[in-house]
C-alpha atoms as a PDB file:
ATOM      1  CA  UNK A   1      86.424 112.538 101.926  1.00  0.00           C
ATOM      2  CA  UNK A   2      82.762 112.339 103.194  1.00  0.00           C
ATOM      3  CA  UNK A   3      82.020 110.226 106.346  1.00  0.00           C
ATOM      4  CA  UNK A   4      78.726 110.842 106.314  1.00  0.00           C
ATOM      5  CA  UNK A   5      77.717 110.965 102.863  1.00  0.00           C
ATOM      6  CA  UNK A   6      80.688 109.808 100.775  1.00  0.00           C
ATOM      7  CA  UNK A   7      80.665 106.366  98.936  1.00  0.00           C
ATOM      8  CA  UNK A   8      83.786 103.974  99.194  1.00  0.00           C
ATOM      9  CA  UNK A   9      86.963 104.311  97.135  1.00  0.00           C
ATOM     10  CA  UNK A  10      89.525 101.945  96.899  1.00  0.00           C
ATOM     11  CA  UNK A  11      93.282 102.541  95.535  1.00  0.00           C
ATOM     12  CA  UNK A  12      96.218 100.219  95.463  1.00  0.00           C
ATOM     13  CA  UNK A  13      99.429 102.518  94.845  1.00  0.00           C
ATOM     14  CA  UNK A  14     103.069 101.897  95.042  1.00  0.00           C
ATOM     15  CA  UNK A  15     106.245 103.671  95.842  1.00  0.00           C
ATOM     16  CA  UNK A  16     108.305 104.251  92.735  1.00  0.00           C
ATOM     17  CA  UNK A  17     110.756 106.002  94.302  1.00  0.00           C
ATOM     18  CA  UNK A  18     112.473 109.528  94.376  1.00  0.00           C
ATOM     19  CA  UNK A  19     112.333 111.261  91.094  1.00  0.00           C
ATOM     20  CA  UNK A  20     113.902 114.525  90.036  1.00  0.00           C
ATOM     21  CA  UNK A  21     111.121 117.106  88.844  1.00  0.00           C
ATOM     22  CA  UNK A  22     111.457 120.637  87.129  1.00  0.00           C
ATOM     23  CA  UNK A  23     109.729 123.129  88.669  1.00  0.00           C
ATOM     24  CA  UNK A  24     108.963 126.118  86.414  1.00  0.00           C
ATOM     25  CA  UNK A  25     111.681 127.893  86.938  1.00  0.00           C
ATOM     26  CA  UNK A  26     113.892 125.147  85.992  1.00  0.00           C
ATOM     27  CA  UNK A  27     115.153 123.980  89.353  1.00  0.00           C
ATOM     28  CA  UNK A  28     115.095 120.717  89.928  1.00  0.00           C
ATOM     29  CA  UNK A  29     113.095 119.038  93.383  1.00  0.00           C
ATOM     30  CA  UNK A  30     113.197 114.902  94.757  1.00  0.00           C
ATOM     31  CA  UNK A  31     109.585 114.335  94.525  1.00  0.00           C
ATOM     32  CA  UNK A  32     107.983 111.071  95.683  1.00  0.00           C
ATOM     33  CA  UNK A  33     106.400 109.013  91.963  1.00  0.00           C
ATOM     34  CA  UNK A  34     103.305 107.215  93.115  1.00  0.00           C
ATOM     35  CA  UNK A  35     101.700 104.614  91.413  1.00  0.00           C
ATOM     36  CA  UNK A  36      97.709 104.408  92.038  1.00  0.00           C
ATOM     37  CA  UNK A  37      95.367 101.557  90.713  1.00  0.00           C
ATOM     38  CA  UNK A  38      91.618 102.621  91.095  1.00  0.00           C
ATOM     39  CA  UNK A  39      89.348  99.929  91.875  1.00  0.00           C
ATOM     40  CA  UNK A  40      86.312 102.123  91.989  1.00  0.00           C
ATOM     41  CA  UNK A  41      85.776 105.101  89.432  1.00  0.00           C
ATOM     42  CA  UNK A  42      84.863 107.824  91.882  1.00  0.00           C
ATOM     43  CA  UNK A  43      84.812 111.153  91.436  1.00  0.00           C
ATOM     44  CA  UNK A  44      88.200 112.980  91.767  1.00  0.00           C
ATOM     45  CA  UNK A  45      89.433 109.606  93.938  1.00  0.00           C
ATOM     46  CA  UNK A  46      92.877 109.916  93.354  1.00  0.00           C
ATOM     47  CA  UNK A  47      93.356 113.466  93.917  1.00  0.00           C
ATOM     48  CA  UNK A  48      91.626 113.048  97.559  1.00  0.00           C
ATOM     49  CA  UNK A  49      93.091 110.003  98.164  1.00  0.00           C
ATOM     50  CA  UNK A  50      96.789 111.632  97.836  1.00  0.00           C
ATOM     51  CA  UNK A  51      95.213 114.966  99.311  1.00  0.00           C
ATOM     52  CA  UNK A  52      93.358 114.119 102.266  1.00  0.00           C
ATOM     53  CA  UNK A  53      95.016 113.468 105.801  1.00  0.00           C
ATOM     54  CA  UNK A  54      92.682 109.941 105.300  1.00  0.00           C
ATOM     55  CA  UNK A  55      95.020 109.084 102.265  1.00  0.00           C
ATOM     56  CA  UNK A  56      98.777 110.632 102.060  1.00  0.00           C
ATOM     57  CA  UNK A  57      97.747 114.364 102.760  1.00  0.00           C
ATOM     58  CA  UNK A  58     100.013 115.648 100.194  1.00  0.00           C
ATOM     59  CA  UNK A  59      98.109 116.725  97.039  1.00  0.00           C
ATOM     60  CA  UNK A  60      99.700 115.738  93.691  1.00  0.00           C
ATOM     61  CA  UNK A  61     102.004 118.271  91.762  1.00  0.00           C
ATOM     62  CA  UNK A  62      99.845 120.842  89.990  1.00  0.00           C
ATOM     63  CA  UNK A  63      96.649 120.360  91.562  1.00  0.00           C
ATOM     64  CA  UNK A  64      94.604 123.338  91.857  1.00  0.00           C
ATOM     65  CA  UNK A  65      91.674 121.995  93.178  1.00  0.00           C
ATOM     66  CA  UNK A  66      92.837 119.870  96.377  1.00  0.00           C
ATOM     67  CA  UNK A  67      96.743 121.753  96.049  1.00  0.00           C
ATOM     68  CA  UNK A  68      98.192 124.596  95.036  1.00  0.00           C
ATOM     69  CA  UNK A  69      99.977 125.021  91.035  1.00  0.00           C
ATOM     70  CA  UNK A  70     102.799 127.483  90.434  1.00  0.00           C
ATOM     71  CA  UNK A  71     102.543 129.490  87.221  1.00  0.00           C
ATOM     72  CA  UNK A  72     103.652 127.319  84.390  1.00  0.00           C
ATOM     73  CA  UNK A  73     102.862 124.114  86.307  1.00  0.00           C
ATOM     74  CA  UNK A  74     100.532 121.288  85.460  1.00  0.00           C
ATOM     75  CA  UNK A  75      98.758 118.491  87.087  1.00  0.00           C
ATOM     76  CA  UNK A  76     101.349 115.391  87.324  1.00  0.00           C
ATOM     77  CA  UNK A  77      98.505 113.135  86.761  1.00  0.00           C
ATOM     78  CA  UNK A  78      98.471 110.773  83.748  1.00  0.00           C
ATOM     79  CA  UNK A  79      96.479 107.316  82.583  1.00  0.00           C
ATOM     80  CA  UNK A  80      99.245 105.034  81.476  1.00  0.00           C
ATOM     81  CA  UNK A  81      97.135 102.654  80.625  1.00  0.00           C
ATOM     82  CA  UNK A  82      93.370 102.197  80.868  1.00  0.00           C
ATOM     83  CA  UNK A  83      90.471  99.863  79.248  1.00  0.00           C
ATOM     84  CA  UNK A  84      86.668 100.011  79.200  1.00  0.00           C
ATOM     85  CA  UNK A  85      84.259  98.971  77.153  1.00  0.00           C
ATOM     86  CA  UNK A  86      82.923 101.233  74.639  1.00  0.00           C
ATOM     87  CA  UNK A  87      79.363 102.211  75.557  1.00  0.00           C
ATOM     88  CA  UNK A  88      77.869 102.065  71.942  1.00  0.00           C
ATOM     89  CA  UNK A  89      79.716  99.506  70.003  1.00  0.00           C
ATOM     90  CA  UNK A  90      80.021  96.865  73.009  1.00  0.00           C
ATOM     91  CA  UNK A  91      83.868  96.623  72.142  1.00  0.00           C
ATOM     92  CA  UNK A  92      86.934  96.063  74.374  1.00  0.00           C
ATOM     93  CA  UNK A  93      88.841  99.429  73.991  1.00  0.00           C
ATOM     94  CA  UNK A  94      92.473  99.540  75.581  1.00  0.00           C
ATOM     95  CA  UNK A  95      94.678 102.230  75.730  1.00  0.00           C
ATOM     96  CA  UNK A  96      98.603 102.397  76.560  1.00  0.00           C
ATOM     97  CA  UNK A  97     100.817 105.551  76.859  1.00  0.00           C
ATOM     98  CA  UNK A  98     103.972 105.658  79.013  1.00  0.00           C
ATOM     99  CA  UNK A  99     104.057 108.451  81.245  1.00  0.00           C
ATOM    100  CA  UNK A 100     107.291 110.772  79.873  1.00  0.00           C
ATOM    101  CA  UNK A 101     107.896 111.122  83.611  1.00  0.00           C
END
């Protein structure tokens, strides 16, 4: 988050609710599933948008960038779904893979 020089993001999210996750060492912690929906394609937006005291201020599980990430963790970030066109070809690409979260 830049006030001086940043551009605008915008994110819808929703609550999904409490969800059980597996930390490394197998032990199991209520974690908070958010939902986001970028309406701008900046740079890292979701990350800083959970991350920053301006957004949640909680960085998302596994981020070593804007977090922390325990050994054997990864980043609990994943595209569900997403569509663009391709830059070449002109065509409508969509893509759709359920989170197994």
């Amino acid at each position: 988050y830049d006030e001086e020089f940043g551009k605008p993001g915008i994110t819808e999210w929703h609550n999904l609710g409490l969800v059980n996750y597996k930390l490394p060492d197998g032990s199991l912690k209520k974690v908070t599933k958010i939902q986001f929906e970028p309406h701008t394609g900046r740079t890292h937006q979701l990350r800083l948008h959970s991350s920053d005291g301006h957004g949640f201020g909680l960085p998302i599980i596994g981020d070593t960038l804007y977090g922390t990430c325990l050994p054997g963790q990864r980043l609990m970030l994943h595209a569900e779904e997403i569509e663009f066109t391709h830059p070449s070809s002109g065509e409508k690409m969509h893509f759709y893979c359920k989170a197994d979260w």
